[in-house]
C-alpha atoms as a PDB file:
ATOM      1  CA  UNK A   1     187.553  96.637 163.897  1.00  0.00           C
ATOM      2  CA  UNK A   2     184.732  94.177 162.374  1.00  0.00           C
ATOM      3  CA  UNK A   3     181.396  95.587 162.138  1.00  0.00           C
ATOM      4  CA  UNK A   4     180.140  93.639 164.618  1.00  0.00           C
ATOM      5  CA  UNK A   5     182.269  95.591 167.273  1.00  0.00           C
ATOM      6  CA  UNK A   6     180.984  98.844 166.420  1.00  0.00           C
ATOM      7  CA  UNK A   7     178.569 100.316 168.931  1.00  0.00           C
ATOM      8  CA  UNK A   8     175.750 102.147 168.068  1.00  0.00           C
ATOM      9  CA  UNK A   9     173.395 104.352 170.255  1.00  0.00           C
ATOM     10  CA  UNK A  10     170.377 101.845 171.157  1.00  0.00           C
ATOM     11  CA  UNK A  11     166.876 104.004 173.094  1.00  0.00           C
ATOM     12  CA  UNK A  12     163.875 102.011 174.030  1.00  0.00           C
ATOM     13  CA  UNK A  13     161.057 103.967 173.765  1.00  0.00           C
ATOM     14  CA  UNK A  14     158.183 103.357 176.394  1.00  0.00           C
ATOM     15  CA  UNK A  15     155.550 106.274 175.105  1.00  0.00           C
ATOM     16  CA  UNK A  16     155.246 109.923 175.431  1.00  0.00           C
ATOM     17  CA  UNK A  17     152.744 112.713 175.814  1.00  0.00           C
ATOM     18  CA  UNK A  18     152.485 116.671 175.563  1.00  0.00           C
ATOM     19  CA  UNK A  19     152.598 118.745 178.529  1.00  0.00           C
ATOM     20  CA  UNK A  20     152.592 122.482 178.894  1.00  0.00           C
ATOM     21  CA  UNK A  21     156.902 124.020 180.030  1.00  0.00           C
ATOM     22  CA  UNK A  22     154.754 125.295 182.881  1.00  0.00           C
ATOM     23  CA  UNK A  23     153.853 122.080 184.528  1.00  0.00           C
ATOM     24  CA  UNK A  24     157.252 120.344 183.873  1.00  0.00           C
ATOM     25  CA  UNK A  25     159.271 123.521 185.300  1.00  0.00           C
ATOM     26  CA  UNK A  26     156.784 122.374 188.514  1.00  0.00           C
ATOM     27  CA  UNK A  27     157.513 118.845 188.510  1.00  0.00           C
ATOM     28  CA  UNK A  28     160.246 117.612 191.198  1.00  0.00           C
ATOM     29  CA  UNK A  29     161.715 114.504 192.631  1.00  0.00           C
ATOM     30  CA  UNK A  30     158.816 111.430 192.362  1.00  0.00           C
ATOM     31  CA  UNK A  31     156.238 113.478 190.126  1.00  0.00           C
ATOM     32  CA  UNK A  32     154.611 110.651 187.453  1.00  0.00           C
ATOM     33  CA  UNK A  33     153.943 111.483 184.384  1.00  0.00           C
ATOM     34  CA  UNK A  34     151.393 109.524 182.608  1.00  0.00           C
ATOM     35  CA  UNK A  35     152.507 108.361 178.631  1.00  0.00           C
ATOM     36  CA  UNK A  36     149.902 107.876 175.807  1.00  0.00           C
ATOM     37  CA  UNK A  37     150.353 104.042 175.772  1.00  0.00           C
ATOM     38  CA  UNK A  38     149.322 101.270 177.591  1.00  0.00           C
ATOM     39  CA  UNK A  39     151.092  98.770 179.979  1.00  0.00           C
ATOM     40  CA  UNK A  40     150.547  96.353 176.761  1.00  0.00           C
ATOM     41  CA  UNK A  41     151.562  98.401 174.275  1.00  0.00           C
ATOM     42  CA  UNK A  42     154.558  97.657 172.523  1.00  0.00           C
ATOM     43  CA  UNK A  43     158.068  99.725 172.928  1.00  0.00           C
ATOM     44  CA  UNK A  44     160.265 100.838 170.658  1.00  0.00           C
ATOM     45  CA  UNK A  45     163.653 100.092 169.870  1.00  0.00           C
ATOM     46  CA  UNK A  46     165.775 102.896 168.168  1.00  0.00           C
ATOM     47  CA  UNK A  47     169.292 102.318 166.927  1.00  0.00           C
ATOM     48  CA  UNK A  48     171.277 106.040 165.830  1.00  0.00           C
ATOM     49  CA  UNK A  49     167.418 107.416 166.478  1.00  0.00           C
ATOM     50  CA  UNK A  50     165.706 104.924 164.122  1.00  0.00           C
ATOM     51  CA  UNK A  51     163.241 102.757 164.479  1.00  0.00           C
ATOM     52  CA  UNK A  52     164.617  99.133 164.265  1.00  0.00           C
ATOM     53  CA  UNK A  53     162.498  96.597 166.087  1.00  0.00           C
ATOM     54  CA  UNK A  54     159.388  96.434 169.091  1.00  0.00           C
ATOM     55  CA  UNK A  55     158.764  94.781 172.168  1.00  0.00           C
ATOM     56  CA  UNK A  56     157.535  94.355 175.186  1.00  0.00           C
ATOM     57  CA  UNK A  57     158.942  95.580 178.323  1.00  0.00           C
ATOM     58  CA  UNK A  58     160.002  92.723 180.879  1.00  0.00           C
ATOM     59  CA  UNK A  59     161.171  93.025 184.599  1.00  0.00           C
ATOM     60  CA  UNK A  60     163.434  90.284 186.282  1.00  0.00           C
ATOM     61  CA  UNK A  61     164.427  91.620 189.795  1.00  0.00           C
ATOM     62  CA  UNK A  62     165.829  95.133 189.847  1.00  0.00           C
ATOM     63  CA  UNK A  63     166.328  95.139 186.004  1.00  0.00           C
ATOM     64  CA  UNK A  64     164.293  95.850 182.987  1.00  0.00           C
ATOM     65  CA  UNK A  65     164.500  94.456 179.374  1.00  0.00           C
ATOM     66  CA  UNK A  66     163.106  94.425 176.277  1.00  0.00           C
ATOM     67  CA  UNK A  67     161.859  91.369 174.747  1.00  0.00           C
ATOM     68  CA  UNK A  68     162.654  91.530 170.758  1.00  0.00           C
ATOM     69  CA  UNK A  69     159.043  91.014 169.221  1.00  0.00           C
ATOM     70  CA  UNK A  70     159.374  92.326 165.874  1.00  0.00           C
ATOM     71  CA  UNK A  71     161.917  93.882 163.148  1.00  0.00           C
ATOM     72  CA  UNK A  72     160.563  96.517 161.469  1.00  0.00           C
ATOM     73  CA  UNK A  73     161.097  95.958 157.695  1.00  0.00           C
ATOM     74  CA  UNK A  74     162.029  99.523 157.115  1.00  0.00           C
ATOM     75  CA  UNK A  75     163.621 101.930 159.693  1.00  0.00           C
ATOM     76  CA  UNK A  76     161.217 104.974 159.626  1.00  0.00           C
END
């Protein structure tokens, strides 16, 4: 197998936030939860759980992409 055929775990990250177990255990089917980032900030692209690259977040029908913007020089 050539090591471009190996596949790796790959996570874009959109944001996040800190909520109490209390109100999650409450939350059901079509409850928003509102992340610490903008619509213009840039997401995160994890590869094995490390931070390899940003973007932004594009949407082209029913799918959604991320647009490569930058490597990271040094995985985190």
């Amino acid at each position: 197998m050539a090591l471009r055929d190996l596949k790796v775990k790959t996570t874009v990250v959109l944001g996040g936030t800190r909520l109490p177990i209390g109100e999650i255990v409450k939350m059901g089917r079509g409850a928003i939860i509102k992340l610490d980032e903008s619509v213009d900030s840039p997401s995160l692209l994890h590869v094995n759980g490390a931070p390899l690259a940003s973007g932004t977040i594009e949407v082209d029908g029913d799918r959604i992409s991320l647009r490569i913007v930058d490597v990271l020089a040094k995985a985190r």
